[in-house]
Protein backbone atom coordinates (compact mmCIF):
# COMPACT_ATOMS: atom_id res chain seq x y z
CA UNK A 1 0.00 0.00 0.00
CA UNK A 2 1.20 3.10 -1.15
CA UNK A 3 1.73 6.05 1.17
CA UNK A 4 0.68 9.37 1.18
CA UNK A 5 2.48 11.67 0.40
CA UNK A 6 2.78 15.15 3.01
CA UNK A 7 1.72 17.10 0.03
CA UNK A 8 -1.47 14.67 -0.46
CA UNK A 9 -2.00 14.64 3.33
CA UNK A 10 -1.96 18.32 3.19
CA UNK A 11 -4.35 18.50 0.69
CA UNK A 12 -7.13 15.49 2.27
CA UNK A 13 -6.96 17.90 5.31
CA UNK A 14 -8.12 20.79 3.32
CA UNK A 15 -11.20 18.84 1.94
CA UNK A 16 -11.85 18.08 5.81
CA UNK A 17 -10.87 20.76 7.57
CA UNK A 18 -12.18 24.35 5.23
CA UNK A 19 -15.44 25.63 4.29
CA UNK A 20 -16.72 24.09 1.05
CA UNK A 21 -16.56 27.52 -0.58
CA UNK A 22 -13.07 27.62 0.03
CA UNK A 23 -10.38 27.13 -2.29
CA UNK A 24 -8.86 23.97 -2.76
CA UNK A 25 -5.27 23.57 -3.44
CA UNK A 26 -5.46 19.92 -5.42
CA UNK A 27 -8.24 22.09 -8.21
CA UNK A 28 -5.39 24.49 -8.80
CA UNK A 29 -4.52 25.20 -11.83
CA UNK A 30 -1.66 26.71 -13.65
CA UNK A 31 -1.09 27.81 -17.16
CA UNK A 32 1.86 25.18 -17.71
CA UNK A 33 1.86 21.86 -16.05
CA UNK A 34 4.70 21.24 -13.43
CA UNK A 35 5.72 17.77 -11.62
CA UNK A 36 4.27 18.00 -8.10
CA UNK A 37 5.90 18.52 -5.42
CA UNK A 38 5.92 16.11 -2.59
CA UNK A 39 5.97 18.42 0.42
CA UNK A 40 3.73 20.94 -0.38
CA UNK A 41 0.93 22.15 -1.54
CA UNK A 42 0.39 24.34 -5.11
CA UNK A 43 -0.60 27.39 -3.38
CA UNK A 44 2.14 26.93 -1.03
CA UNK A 45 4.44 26.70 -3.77
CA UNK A 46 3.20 29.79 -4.98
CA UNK A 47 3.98 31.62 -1.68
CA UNK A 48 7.44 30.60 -2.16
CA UNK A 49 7.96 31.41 -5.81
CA UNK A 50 6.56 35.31 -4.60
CA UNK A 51 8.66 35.09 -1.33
CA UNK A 52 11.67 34.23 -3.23
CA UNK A 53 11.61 36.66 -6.25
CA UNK A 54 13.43 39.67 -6.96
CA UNK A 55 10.44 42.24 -7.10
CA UNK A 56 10.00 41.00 -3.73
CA UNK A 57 13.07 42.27 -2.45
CA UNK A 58 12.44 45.03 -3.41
CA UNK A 59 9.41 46.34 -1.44
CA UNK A 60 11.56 46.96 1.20
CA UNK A 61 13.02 49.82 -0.35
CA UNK A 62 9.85 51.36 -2.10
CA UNK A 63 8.02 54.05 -0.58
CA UNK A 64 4.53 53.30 1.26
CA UNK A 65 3.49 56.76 2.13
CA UNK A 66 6.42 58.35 3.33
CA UNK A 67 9.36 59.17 0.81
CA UNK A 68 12.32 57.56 1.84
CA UNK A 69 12.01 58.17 5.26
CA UNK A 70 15.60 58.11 7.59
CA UNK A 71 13.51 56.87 10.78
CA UNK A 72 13.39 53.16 10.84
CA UNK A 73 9.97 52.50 12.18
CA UNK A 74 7.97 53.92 9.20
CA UNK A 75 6.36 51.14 6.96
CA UNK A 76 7.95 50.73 3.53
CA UNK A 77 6.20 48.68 0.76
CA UNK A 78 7.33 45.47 2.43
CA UNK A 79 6.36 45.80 5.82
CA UNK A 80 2.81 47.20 4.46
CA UNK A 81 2.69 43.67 2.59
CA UNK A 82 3.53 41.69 5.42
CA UNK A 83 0.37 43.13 7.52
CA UNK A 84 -1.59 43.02 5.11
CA UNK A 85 -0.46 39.22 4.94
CA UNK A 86 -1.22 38.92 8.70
CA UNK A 87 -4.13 40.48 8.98
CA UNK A 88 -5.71 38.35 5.59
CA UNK A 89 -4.29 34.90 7.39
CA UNK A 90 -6.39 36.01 10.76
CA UNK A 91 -9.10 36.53 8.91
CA UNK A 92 -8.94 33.10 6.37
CA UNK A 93 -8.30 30.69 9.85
CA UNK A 94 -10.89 32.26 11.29
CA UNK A 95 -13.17 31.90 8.46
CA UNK A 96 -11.89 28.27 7.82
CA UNK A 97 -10.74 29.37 4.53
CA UNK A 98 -7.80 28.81 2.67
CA UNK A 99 -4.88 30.21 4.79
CA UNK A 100 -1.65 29.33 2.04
CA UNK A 101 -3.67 30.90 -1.45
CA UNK A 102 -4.57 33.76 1.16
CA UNK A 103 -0.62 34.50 2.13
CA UNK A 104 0.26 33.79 -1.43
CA UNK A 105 -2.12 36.96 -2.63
CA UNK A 106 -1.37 39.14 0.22
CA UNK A 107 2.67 38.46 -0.72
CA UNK A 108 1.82 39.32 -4.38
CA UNK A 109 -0.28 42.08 -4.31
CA UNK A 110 2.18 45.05 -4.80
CA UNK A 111 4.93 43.35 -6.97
CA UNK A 112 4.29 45.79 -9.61
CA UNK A 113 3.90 48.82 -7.48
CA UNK A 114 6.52 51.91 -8.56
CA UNK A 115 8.65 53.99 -7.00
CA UNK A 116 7.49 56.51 -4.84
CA UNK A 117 4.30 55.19 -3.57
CA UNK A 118 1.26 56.17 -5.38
CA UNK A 119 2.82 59.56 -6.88
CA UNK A 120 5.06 57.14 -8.89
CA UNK A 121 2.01 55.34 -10.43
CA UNK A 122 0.34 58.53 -10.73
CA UNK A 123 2.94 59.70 -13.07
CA UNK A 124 2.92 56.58 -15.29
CA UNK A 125 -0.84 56.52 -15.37
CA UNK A 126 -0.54 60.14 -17.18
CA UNK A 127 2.53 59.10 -19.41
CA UNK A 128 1.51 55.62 -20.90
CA UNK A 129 -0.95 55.08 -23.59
CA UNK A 130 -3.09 52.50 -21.98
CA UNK A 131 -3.15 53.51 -18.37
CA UNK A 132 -0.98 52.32 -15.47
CA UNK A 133 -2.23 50.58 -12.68
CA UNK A 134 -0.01 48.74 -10.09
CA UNK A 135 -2.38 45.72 -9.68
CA UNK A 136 -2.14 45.13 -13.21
CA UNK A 137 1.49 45.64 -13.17
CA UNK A 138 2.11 42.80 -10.47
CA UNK A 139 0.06 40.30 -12.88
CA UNK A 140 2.42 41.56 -15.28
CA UNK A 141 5.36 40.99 -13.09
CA UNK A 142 4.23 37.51 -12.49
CA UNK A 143 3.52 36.24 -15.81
CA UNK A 144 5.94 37.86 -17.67
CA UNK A 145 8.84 39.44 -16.16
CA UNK A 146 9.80 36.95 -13.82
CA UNK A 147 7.52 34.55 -15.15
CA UNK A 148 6.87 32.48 -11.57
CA UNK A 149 3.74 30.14 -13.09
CA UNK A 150 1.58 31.15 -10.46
CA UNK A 151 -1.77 29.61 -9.72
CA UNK A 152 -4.89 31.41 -11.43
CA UNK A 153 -6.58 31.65 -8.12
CA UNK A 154 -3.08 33.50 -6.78
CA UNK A 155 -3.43 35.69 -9.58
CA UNK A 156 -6.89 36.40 -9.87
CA UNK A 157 -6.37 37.86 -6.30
CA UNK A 158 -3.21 40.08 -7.31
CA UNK A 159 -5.44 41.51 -10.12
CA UNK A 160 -8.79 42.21 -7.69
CA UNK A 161 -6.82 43.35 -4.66
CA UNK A 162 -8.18 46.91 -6.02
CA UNK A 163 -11.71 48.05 -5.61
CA UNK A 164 -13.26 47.92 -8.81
CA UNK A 165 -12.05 44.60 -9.14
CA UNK A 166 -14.39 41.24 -8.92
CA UNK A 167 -12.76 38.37 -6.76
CA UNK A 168 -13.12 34.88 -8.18
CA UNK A 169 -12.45 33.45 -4.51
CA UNK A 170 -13.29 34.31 -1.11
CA UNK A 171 -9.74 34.19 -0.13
CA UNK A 172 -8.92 36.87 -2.83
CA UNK A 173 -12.65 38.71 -1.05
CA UNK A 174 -10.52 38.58 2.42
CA UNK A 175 -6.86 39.81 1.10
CA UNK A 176 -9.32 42.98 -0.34
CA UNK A 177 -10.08 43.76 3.12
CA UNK A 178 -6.93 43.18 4.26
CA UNK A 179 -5.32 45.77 2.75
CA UNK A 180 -7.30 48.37 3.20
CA UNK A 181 -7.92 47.97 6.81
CA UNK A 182 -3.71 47.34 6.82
CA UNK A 183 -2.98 51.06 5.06
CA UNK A 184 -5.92 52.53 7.19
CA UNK A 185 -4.50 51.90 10.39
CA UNK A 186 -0.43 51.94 9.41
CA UNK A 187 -0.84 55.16 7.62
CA UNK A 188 -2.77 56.47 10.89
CA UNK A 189 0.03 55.26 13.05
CA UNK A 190 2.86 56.82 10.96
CA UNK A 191 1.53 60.08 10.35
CA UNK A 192 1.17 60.31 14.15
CA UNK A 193 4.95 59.69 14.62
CA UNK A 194 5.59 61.81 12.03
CA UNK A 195 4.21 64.71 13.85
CA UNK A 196 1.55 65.71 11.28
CA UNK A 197 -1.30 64.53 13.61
CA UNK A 198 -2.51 63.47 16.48
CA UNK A 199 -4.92 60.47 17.53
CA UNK A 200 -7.06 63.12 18.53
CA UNK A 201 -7.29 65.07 14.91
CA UNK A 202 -9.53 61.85 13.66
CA UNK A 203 -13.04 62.18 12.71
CA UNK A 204 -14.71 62.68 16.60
CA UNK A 205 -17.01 59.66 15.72
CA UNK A 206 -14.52 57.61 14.28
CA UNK A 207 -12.55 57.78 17.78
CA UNK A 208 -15.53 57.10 19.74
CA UNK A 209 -17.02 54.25 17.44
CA UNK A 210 -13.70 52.29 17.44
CA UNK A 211 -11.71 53.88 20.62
CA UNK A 212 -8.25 55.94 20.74
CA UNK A 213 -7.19 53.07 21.04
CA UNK A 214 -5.13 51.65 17.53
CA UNK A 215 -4.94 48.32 18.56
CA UNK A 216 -8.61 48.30 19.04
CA UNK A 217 -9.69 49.96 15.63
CA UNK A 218 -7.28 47.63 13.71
CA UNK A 219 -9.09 44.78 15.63
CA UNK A 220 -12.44 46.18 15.38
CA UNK A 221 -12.09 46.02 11.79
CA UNK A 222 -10.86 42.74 11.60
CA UNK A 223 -13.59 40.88 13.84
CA UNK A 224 -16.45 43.15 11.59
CA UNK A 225 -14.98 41.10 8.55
CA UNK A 226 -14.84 37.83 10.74
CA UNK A 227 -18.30 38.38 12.27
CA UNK A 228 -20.17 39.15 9.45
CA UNK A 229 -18.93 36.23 6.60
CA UNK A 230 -19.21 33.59 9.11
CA UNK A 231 -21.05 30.33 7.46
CA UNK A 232 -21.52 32.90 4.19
CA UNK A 233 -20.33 32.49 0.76
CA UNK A 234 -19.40 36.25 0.59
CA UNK A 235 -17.17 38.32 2.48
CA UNK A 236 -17.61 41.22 3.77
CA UNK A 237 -17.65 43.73 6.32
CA UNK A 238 -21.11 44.66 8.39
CA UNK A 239 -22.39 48.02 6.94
CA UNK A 240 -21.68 50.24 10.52
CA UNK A 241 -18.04 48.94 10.67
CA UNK A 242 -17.86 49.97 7.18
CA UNK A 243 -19.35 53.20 7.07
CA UNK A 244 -16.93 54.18 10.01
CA UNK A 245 -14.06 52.56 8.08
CA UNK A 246 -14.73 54.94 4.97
CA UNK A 247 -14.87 58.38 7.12
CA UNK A 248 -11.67 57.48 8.44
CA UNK A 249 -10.58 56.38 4.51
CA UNK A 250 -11.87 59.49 3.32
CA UNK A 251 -10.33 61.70 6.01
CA UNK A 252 -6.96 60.41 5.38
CA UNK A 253 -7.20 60.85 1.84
CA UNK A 254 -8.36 64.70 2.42
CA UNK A 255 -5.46 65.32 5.12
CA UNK A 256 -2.60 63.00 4.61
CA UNK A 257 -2.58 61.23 1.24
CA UNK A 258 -3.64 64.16 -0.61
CA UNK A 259 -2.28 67.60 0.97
CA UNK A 260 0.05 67.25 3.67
CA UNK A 261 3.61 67.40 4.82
CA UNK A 262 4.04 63.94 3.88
CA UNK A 263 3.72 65.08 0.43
CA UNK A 264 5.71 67.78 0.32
CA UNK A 265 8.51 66.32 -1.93
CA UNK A 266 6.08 64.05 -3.97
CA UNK A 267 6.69 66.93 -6.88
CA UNK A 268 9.97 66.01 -6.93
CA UNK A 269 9.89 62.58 -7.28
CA UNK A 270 7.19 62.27 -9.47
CA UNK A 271 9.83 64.86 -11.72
CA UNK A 272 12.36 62.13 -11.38
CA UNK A 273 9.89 59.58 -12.66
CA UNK A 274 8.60 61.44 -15.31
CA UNK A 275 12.06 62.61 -16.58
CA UNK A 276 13.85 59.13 -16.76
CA UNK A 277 10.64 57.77 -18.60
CA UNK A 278 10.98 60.29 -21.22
CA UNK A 279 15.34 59.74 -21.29
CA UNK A 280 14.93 56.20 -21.77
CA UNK A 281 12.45 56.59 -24.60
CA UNK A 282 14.08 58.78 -26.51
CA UNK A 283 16.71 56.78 -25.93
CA UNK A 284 15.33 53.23 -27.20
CA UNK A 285 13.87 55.38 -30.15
CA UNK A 286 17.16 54.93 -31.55
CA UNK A 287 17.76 51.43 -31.45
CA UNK A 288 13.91 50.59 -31.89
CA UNK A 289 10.72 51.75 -34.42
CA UNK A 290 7.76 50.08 -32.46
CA UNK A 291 6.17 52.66 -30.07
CA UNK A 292 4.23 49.69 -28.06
CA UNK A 293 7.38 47.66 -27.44
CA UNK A 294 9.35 50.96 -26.07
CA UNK A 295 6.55 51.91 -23.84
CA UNK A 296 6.14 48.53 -22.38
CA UNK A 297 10.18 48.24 -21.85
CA UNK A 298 10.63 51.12 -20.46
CA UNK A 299 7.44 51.31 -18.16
CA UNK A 300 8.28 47.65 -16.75
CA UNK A 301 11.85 49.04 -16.11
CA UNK A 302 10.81 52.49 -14.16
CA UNK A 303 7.45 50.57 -11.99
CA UNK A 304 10.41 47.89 -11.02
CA UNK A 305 12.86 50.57 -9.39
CA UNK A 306 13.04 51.30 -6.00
CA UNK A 307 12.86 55.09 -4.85
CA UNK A 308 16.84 55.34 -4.23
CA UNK A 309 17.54 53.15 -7.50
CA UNK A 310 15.32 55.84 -9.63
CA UNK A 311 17.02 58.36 -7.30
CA UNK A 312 20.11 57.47 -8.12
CA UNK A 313 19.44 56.89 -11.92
CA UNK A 314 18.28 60.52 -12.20
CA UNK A 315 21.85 61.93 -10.60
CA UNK A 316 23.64 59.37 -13.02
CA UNK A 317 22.28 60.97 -16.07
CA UNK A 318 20.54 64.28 -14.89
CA UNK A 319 23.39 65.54 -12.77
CA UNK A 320 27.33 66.97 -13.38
CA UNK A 321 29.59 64.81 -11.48
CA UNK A 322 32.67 66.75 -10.26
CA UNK A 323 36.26 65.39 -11.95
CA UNK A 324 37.49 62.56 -9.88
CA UNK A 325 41.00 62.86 -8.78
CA UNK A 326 42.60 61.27 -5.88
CA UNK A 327 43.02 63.67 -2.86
CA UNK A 328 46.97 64.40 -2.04
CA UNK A 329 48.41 63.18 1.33
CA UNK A 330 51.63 65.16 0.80
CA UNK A 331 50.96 67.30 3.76
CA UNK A 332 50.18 64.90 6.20
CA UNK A 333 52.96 62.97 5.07
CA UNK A 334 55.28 65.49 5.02
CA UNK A 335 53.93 65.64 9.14
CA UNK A 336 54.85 62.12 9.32
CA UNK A 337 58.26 62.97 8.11
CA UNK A 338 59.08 65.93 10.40
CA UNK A 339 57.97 63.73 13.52
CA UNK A 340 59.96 60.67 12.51
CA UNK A 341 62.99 63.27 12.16
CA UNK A 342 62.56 65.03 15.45
């Protein structure tokens, strides 16, 4: 008698153990057919393939809100990703949902975000002929540029991560959530250490539906999403929790996001952005005649930078470098000499 294997034991548990509506790693599927793997599961694999890439590694050095910021406790791109990933895996094991394609999403979400935050995309929005939007950008990054094989369930939630979007899966419904209530209450807690408000600025009903308390709101939010999908095939978040959640959404869009002191040098990187898209397509109009092909090229290489790459891209070919010549130690050796003498 054969036995089974931990992948295959993983896989009868998910059958026994998650809601019928969830998502079931052994119906994956994947544009290419791969050998299985013997230890774990498809969506698991996918989790890895997104932990282990290059556009990864690179969140940690893109901008969430604040532009490069010199204090070490304000969220980058990464760390926004990784709660986001927490706070979507709460969720799915409380919902009995599935926990690995959940991670995998949460993980993926932002591959394709630019430089800069959301000025960055902003700027390539306005500059490339079909639009630019980051969700679509991380399918893109996926597929194509580092061409991982995901799962279409894992990629279906990349793409619908963003409102306006239409989940396939609950688990892709949950990472939706996820982020928001994740950049809601980060965003919240790092324009309070930045000194641009206080807990007390919120909306007056915000604080008193979900507390001062940030711990509390973020939780709040969480169990509204938990509460209210229990034994449903939707998720969602009860209408109260979520009209309180969008005052404070709104509010931070009207006073941080949009005009504050957190974006007082976005006009100078989105300048950046805009100026090394238009050097390096003038520059592959010389070596290339199809328009398409240069926009794609060069708007896959400026989304992939991180803000002190693009930084330091612009001073390579924006900015005079002084003549390099080695300084003279003449003096101080002719110091050394003198003492030696003595």
């Amino acid at each position: 008698m054969n036995r089974l294997t931990v992948k295959e034991k993983l896989e009868e548990k998910e059958y026994k153990t998650l809601k019928d509506i969830a998502a079931k790693s052994r119906e994956a599927k994947r544009k290419r057919e791969e050998e299985p793997s013997d230890l774990r599961t498809e969506f698991q694999r996918d989790r890895d393939r997104i932990l282990h890439s290059k556009s990864f590694r690179r969140l940690k050095h893109k901008t969430q809100v604040f532009l490069s910021p010199f204090d070490d406790h304000f969220r980058t791109r990464l760390t926004h990703t990784l709660e986001v990933s927490q706070i979507a895996r709460t969720m799915a094991r409380a919902l009995e949902l599935n926990e690995d394609l959940v991670e995998a999403i949460s993980l993926g979400h932002d591959l394709g975000h630019t430089p800069f935050g959301h000025c960055g995309e902003k700027v390539l929005n306005e500059l490339v002929s079909t639009g630019f939007h980051h969700n679509i950008q991380s399918v893109r990054v996926v597929e194509v540029i580092e061409d991982m094989n995901l799962c279409q369930e894992t990629i279906d939630g990349i793409l619908t991560h963003t409102w306006g979007f239409k989940p396939k899966t609950a688990e892709a419904q949950i990472v939706q959530y996820a982020d928001k209530i994740a950049y809601i209450n980060h965003d919240i807690e790092d324009s309070i250490r930045a000194g641009i408000i206080t807990e007390d600025d919120l909306p007056q009903e915000c604080i008193k539906y979900f507390s001062s308390r940030p711990s509390k709101r973020l939780s709040k939010m969480i169990y509204a999403v938990v509460n209210n999908s229990i034994d449903k095939d939707v998720v969602s978040m009860d209408e109260e929790c979520w009209e309180y959640t969008k005052i404070l959404r709104e509010w931070m869009f009207e006073n941080i996001y949009t005009d504050s002191p957190a974006k007082l040098e976005e006009g100078k990187a989105m300048n950046v952005v805009r100026t090394l898209y238009e050097y390096y397509t003038d520059y592959l109009k010389q070596h290339c005649d199809d328009k398409l092909k240069i926009e794609r090229l060069v708007t896959d290489y400026i989304s992939g930078m991180t803000d002190q790459y693009a930084i330091e891209k612009y001073k390579e070919k924006f900015i005079p470098k002084p003549l390099n010549t080695q300084t003279k130690d003449e003096n101080f050796l002719k110091i050394l000499y003198d003492i030696n003498k003595d």
